[in-house]
N, C-alpha and C. Protein backbone atom coordinates (compact mmCIF):
# COMPACT_ATOMS: atom_id res chain seq x y z
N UNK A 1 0.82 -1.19 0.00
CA UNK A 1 0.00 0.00 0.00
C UNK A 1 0.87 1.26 0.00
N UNK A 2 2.13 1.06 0.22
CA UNK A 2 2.93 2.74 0.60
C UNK A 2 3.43 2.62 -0.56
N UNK A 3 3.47 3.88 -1.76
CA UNK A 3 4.53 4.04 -2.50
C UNK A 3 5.94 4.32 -2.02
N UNK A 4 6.11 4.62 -0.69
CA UNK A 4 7.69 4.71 -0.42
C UNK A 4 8.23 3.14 -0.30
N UNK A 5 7.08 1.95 0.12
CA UNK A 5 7.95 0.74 -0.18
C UNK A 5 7.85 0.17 -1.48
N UNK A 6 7.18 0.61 -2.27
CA UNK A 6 7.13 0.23 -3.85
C UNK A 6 8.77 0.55 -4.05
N UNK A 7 9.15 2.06 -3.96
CA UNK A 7 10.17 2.05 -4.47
C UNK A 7 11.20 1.69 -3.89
N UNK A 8 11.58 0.81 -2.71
CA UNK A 8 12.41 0.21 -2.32
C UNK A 8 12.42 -1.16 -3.27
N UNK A 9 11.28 -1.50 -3.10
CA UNK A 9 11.15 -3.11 -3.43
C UNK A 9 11.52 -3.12 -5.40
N UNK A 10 11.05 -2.10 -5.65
CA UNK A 10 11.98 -1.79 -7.54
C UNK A 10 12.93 -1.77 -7.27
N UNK A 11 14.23 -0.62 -6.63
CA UNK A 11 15.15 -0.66 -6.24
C UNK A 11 15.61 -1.91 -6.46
N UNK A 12 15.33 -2.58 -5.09
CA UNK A 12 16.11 -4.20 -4.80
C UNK A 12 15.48 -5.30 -6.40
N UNK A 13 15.03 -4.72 -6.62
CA UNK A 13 14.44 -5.75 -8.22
C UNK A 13 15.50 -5.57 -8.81
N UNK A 14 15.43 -3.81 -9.36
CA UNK A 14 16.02 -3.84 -10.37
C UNK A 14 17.59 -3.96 -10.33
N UNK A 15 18.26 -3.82 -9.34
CA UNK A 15 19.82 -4.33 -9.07
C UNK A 15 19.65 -6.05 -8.64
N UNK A 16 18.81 -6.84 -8.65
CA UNK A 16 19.01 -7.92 -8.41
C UNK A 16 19.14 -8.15 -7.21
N UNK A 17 19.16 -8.05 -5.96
CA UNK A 17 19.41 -8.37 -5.08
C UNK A 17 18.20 -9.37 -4.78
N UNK A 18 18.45 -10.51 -3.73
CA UNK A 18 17.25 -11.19 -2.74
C UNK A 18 17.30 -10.70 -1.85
N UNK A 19 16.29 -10.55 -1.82
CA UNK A 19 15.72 -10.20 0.17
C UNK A 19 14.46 -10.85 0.97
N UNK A 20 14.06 -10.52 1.62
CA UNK A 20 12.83 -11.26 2.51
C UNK A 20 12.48 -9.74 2.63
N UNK A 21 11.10 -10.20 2.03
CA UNK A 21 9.93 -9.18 1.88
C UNK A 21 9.20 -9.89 3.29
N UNK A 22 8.96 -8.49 4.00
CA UNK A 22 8.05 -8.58 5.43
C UNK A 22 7.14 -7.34 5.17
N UNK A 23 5.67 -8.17 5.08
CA UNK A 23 4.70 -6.71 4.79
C UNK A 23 4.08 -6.44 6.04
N UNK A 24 3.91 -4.80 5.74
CA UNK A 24 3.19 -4.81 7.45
C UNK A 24 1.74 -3.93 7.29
N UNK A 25 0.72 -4.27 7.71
CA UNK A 25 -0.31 -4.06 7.13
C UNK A 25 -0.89 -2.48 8.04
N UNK A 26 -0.71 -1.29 7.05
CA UNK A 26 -1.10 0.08 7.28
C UNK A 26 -2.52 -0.27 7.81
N UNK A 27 -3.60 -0.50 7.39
CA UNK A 27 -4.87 -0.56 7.60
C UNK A 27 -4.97 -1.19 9.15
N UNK A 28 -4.06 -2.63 9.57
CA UNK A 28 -3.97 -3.12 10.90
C UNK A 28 -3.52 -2.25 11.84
N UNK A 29 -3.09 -0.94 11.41
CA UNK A 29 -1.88 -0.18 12.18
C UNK A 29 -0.55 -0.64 12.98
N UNK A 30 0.20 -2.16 11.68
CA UNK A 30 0.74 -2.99 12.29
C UNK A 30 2.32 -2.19 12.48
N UNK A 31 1.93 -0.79 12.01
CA UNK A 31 3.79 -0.33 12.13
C UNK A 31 3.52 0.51 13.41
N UNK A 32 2.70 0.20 14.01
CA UNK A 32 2.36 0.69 15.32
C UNK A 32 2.53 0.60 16.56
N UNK A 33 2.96 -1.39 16.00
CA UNK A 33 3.76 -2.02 17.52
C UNK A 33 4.71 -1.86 17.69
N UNK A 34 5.04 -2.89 19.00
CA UNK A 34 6.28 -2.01 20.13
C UNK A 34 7.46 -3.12 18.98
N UNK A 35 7.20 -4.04 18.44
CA UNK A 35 8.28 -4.61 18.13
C UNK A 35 8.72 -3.93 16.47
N UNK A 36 7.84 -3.10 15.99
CA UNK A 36 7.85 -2.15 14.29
C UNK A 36 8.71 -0.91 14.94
N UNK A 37 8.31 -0.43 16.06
CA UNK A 37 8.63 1.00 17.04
C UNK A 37 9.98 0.82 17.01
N UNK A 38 10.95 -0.62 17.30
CA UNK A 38 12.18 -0.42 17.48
C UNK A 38 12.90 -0.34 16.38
N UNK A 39 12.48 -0.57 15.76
CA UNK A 39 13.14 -0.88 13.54
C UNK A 39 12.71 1.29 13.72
N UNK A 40 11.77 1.51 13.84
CA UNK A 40 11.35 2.84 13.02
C UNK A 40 9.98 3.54 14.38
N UNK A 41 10.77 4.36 15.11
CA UNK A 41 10.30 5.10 16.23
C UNK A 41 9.00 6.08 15.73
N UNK A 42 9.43 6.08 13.94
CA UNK A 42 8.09 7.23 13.54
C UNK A 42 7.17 6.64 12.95
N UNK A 43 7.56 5.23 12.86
CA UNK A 43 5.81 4.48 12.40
C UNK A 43 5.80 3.95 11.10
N UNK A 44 6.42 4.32 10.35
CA UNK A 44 6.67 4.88 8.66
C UNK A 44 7.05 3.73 8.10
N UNK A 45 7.04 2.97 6.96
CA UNK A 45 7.15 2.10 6.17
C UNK A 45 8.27 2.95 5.16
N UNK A 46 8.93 2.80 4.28
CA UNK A 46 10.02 0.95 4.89
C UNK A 46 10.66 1.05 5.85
N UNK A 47 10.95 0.06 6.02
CA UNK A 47 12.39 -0.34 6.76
C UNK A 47 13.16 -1.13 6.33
N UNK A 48 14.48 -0.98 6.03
CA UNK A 48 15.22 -2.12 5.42
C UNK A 48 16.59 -2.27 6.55
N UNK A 49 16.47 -3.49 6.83
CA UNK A 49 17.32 -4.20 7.88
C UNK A 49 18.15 -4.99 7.03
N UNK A 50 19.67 -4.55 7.14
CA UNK A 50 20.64 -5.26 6.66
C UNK A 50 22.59 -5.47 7.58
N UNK A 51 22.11 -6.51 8.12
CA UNK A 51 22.64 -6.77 8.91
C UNK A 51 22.57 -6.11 9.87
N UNK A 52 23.61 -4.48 10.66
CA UNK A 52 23.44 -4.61 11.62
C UNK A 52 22.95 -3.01 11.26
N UNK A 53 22.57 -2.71 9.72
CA UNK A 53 22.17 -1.33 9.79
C UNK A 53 20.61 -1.55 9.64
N UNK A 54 20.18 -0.57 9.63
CA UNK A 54 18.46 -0.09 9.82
C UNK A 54 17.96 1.20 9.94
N UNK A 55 17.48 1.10 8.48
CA UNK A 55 17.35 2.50 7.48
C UNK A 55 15.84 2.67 7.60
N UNK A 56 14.94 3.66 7.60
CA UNK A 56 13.85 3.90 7.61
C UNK A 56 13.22 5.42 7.13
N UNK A 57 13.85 5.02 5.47
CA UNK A 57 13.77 6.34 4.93
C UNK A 57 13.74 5.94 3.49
N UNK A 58 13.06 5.68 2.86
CA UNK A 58 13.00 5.40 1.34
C UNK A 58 13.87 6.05 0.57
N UNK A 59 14.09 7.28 0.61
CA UNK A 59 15.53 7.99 -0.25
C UNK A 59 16.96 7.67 0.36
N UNK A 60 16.74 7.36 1.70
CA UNK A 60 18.29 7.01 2.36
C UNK A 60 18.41 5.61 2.19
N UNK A 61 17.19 4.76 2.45
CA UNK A 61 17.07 2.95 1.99
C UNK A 61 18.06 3.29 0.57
N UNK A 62 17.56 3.94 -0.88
CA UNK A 62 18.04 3.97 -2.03
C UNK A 62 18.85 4.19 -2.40
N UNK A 63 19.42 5.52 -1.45
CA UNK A 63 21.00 5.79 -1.63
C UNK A 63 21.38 4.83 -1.43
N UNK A 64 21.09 4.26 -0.03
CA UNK A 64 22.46 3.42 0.57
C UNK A 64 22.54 2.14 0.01
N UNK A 65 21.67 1.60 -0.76
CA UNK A 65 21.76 0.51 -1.63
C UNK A 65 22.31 0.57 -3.04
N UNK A 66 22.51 1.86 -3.36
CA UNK A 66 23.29 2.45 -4.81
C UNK A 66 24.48 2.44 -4.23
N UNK A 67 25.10 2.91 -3.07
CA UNK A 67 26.11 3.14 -2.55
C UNK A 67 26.93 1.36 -2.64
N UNK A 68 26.28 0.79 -1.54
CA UNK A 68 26.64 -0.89 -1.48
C UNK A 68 26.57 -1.31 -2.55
N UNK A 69 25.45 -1.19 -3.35
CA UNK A 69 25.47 -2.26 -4.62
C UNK A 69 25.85 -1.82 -5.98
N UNK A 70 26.92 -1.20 -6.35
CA UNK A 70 26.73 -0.45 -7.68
C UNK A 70 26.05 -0.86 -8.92
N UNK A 71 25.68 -2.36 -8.97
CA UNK A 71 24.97 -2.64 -9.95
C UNK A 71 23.64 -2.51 -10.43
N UNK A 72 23.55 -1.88 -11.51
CA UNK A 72 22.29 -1.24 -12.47
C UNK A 72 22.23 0.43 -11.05
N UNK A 73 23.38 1.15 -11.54
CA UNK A 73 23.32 2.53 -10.24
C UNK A 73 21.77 3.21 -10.78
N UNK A 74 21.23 3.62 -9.35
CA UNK A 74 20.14 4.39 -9.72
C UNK A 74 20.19 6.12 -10.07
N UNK A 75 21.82 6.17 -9.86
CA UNK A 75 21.73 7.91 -10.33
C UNK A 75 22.32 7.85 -11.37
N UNK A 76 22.57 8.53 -12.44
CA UNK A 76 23.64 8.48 -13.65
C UNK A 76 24.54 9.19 -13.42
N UNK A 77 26.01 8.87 -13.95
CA UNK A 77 27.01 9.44 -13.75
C UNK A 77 27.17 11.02 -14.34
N UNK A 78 26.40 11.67 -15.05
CA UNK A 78 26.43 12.59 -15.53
C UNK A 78 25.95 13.89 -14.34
N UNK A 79 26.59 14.80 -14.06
CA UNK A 79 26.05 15.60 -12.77
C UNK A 79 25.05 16.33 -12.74
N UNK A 80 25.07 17.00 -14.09
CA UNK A 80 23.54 16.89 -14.41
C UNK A 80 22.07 16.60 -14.17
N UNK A 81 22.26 15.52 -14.65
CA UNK A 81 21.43 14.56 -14.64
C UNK A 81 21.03 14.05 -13.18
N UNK A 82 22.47 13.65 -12.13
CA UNK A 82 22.32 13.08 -11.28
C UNK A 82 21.74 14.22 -10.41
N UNK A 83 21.97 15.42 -10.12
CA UNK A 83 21.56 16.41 -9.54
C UNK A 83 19.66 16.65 -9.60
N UNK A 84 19.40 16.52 -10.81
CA UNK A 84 17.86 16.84 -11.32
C UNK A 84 17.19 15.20 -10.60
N UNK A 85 18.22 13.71 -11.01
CA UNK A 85 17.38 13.13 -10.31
C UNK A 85 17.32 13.30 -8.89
N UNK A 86 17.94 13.92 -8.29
CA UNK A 86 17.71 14.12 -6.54
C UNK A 86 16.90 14.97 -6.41
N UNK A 87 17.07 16.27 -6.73
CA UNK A 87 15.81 17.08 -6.71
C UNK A 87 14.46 16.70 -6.97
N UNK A 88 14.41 15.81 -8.23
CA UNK A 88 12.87 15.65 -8.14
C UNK A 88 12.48 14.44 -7.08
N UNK A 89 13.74 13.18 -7.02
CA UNK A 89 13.28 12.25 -5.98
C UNK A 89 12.86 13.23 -4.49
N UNK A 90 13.84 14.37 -4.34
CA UNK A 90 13.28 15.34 -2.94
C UNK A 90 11.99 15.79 -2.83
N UNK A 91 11.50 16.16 -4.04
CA UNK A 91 9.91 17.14 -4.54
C UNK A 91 9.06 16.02 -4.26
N UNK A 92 9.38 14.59 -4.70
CA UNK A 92 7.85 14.00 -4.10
C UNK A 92 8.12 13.59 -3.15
N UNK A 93 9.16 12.81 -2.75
CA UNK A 93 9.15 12.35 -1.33
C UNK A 93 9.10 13.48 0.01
N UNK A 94 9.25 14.53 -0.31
CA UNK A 94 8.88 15.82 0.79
C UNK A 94 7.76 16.46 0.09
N UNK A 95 7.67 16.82 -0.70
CA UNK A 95 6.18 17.80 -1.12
C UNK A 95 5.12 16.94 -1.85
N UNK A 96 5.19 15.73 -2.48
CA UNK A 96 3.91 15.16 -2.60
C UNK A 96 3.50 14.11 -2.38
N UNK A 97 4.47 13.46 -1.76
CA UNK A 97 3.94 11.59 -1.14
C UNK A 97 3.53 12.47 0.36
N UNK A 98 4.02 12.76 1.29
CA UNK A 98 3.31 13.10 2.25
C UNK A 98 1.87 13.28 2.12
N UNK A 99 1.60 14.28 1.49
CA UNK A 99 0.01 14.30 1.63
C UNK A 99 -0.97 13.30 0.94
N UNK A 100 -0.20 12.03 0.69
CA UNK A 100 -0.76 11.21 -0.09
C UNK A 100 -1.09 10.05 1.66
N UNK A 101 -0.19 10.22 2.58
CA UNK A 101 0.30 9.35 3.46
C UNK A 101 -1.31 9.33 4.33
N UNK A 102 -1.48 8.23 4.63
CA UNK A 102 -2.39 7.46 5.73
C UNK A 102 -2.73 8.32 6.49
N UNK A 103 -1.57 8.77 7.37
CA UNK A 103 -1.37 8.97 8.95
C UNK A 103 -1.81 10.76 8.62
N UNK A 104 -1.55 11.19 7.73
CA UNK A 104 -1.50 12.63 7.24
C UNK A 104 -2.71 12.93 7.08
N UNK A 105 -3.34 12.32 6.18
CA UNK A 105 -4.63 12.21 5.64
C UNK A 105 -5.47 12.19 6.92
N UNK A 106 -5.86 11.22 7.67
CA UNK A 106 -6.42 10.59 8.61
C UNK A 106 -6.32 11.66 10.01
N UNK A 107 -5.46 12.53 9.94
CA UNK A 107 -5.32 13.79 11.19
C UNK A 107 -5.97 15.03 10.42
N UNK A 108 -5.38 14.68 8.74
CA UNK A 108 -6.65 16.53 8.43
C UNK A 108 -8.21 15.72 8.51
N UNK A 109 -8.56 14.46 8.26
CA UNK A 109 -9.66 14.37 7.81
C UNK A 109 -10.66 14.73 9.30
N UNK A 110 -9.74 14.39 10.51
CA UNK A 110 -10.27 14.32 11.84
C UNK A 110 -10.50 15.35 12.85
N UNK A 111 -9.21 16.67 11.84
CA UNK A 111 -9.33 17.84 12.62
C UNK A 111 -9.65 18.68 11.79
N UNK A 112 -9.91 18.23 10.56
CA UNK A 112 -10.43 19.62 9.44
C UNK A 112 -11.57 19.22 8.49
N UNK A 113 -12.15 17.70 8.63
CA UNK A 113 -13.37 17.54 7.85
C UNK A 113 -12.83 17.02 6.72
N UNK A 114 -13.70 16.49 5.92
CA UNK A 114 -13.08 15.72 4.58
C UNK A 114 -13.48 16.75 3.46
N UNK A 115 -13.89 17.86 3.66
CA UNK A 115 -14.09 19.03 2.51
C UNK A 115 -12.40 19.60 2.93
N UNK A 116 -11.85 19.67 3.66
CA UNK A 116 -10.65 20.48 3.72
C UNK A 116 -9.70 19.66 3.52
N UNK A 117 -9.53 18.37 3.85
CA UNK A 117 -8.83 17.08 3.34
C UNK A 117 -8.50 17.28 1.65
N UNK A 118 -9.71 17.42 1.06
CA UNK A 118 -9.49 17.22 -0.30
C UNK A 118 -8.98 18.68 -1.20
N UNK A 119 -9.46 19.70 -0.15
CA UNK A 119 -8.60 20.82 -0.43
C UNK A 119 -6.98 20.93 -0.42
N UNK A 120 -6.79 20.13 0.38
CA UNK A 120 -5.35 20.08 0.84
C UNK A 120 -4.34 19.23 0.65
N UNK A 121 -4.90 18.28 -0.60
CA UNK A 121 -4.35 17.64 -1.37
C UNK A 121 -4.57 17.84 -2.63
N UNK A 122 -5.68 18.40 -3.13
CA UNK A 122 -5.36 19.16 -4.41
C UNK A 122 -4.88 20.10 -4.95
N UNK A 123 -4.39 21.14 -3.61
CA UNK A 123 -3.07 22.13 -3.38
C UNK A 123 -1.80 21.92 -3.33
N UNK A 124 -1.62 20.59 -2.67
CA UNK A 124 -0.37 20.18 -2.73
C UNK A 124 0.53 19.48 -3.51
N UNK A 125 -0.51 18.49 -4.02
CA UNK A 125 -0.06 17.54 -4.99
C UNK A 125 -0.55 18.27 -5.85
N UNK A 126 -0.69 19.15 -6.35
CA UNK A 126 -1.40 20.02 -7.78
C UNK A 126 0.44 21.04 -7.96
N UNK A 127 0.52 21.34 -6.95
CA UNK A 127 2.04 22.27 -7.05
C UNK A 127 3.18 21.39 -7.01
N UNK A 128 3.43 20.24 -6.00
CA UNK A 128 4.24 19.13 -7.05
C UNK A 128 3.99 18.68 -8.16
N UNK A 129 3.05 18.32 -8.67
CA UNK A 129 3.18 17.95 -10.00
C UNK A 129 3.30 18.69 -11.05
N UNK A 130 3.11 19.80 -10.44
CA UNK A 130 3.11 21.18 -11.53
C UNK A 130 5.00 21.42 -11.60
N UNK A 131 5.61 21.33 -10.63
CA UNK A 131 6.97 21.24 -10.38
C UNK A 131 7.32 20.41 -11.17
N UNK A 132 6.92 18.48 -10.97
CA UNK A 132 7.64 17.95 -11.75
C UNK A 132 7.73 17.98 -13.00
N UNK A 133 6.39 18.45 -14.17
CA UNK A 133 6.17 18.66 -15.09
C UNK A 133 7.30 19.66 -16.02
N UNK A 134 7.28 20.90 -14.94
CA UNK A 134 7.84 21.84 -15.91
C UNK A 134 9.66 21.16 -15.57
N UNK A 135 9.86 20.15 -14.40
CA UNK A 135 11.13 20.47 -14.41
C UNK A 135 12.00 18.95 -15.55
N UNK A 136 10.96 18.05 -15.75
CA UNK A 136 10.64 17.42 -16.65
C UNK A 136 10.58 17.24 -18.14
N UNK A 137 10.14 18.32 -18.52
CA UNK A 137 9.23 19.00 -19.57
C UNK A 137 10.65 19.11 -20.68
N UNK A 138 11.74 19.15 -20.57
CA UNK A 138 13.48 19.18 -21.23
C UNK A 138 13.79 18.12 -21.09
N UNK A 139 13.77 17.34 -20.12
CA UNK A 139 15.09 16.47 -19.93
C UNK A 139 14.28 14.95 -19.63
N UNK A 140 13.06 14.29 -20.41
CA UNK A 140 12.80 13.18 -20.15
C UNK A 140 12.89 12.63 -21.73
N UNK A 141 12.80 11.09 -21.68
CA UNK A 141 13.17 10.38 -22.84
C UNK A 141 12.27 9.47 -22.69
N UNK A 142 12.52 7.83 -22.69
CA UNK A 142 12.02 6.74 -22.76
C UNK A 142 11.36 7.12 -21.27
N UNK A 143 12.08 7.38 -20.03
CA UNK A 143 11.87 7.53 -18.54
C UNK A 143 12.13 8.93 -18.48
N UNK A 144 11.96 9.13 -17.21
CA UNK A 144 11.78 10.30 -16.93
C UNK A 144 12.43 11.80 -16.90
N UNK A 145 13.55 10.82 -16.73
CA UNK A 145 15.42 11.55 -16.77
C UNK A 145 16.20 11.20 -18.14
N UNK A 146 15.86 10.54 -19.11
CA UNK A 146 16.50 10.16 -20.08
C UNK A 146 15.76 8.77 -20.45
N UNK A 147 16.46 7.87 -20.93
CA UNK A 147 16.76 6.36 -21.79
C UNK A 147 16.66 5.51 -20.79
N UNK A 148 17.05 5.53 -19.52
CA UNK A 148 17.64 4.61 -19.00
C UNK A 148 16.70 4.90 -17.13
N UNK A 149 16.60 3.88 -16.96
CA UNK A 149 15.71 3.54 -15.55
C UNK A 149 16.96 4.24 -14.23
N UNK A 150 16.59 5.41 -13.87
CA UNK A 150 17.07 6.11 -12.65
C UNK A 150 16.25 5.85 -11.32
N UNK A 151 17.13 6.99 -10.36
CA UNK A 151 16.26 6.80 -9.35
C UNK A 151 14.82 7.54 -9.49
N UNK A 152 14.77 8.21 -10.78
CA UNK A 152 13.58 9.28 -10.82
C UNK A 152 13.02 8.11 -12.40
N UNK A 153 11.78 7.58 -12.40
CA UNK A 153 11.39 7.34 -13.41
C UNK A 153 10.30 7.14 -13.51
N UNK A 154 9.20 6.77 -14.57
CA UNK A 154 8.20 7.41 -14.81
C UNK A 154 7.11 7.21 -13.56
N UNK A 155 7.13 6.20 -12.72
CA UNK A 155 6.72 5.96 -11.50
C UNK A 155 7.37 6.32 -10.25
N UNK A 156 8.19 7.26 -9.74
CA UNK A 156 9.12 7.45 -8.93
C UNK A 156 7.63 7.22 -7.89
């Protein structure tokens, strides 16, 4: 259900790696328990446990698996390029997956009504996407950033 673990779980696809997929069910409020609390104190999906590290940040999960694994890298070597894909991976994972999030949703819907809920995601995610578009709008190809599957692509 979280697009921030979609794009972990591409990530680990598309460099090949195996792992043990552990789902934890948002709707149960299973990242809620005391034994999810010690992996990730803020509740938040993913978490990726590898060996004795434990990441709980979908852009830091990605780095740090581009970092360890160089194979199929998710930034391109061009600085360019690699620069624009961080920026836009920053624009949704801070300005428009949040207001897409459960826990987000579920506090405006409770303290502001579901008429202001939907205000406040068609403001937000209306100005990220308006961001990614124009910053887009030059520099996409087959994917989003060019030819070739980055950390920014047509599904980031």
């Amino acid at each position: 259900m979280s697009s921030c673990a979609f794009r972990v779980r591409i990530a680990l696809n598309l460099k090949g790696l195996n792992y043990e997929y552990v789902p934890v069910n948002l709707l149960k409020e299973e990242q809620r328990s005391s034994e999810f609390l010690k992996l990730n104190p803020l509740s938040y999906v993913p978490v990726l446990v590898d060996g004795d590290v434990v990441l709980a940040d979908s852009l830091a999960i990605l780095l740090y698996l581009d970092e360890k694994y160089p194979q199929h890298p998710l930034l391109p070597s061009d600085l360019r390029r690699k620069a624009l894909n961080l920026q836009i991976a920053n624009i949704v994972a801070s300005n428009i997956q949040p207001f897409q999030n459960l826990a987000i949703l579920e506090y405006i819907n409770q303290n502001f009504g579901q008429e202001e809920r939907v205000l406040w995601i068609k403001h937000h995610l209306g100005k990220g996407l308006a961001a990614l578009e124009a910053l887009l709008k030059d520099n996409a190809g087959r994917y989003a950033t060019g030819d070739e599957v980055f950390l920014v692509r047509k599904i980031f």
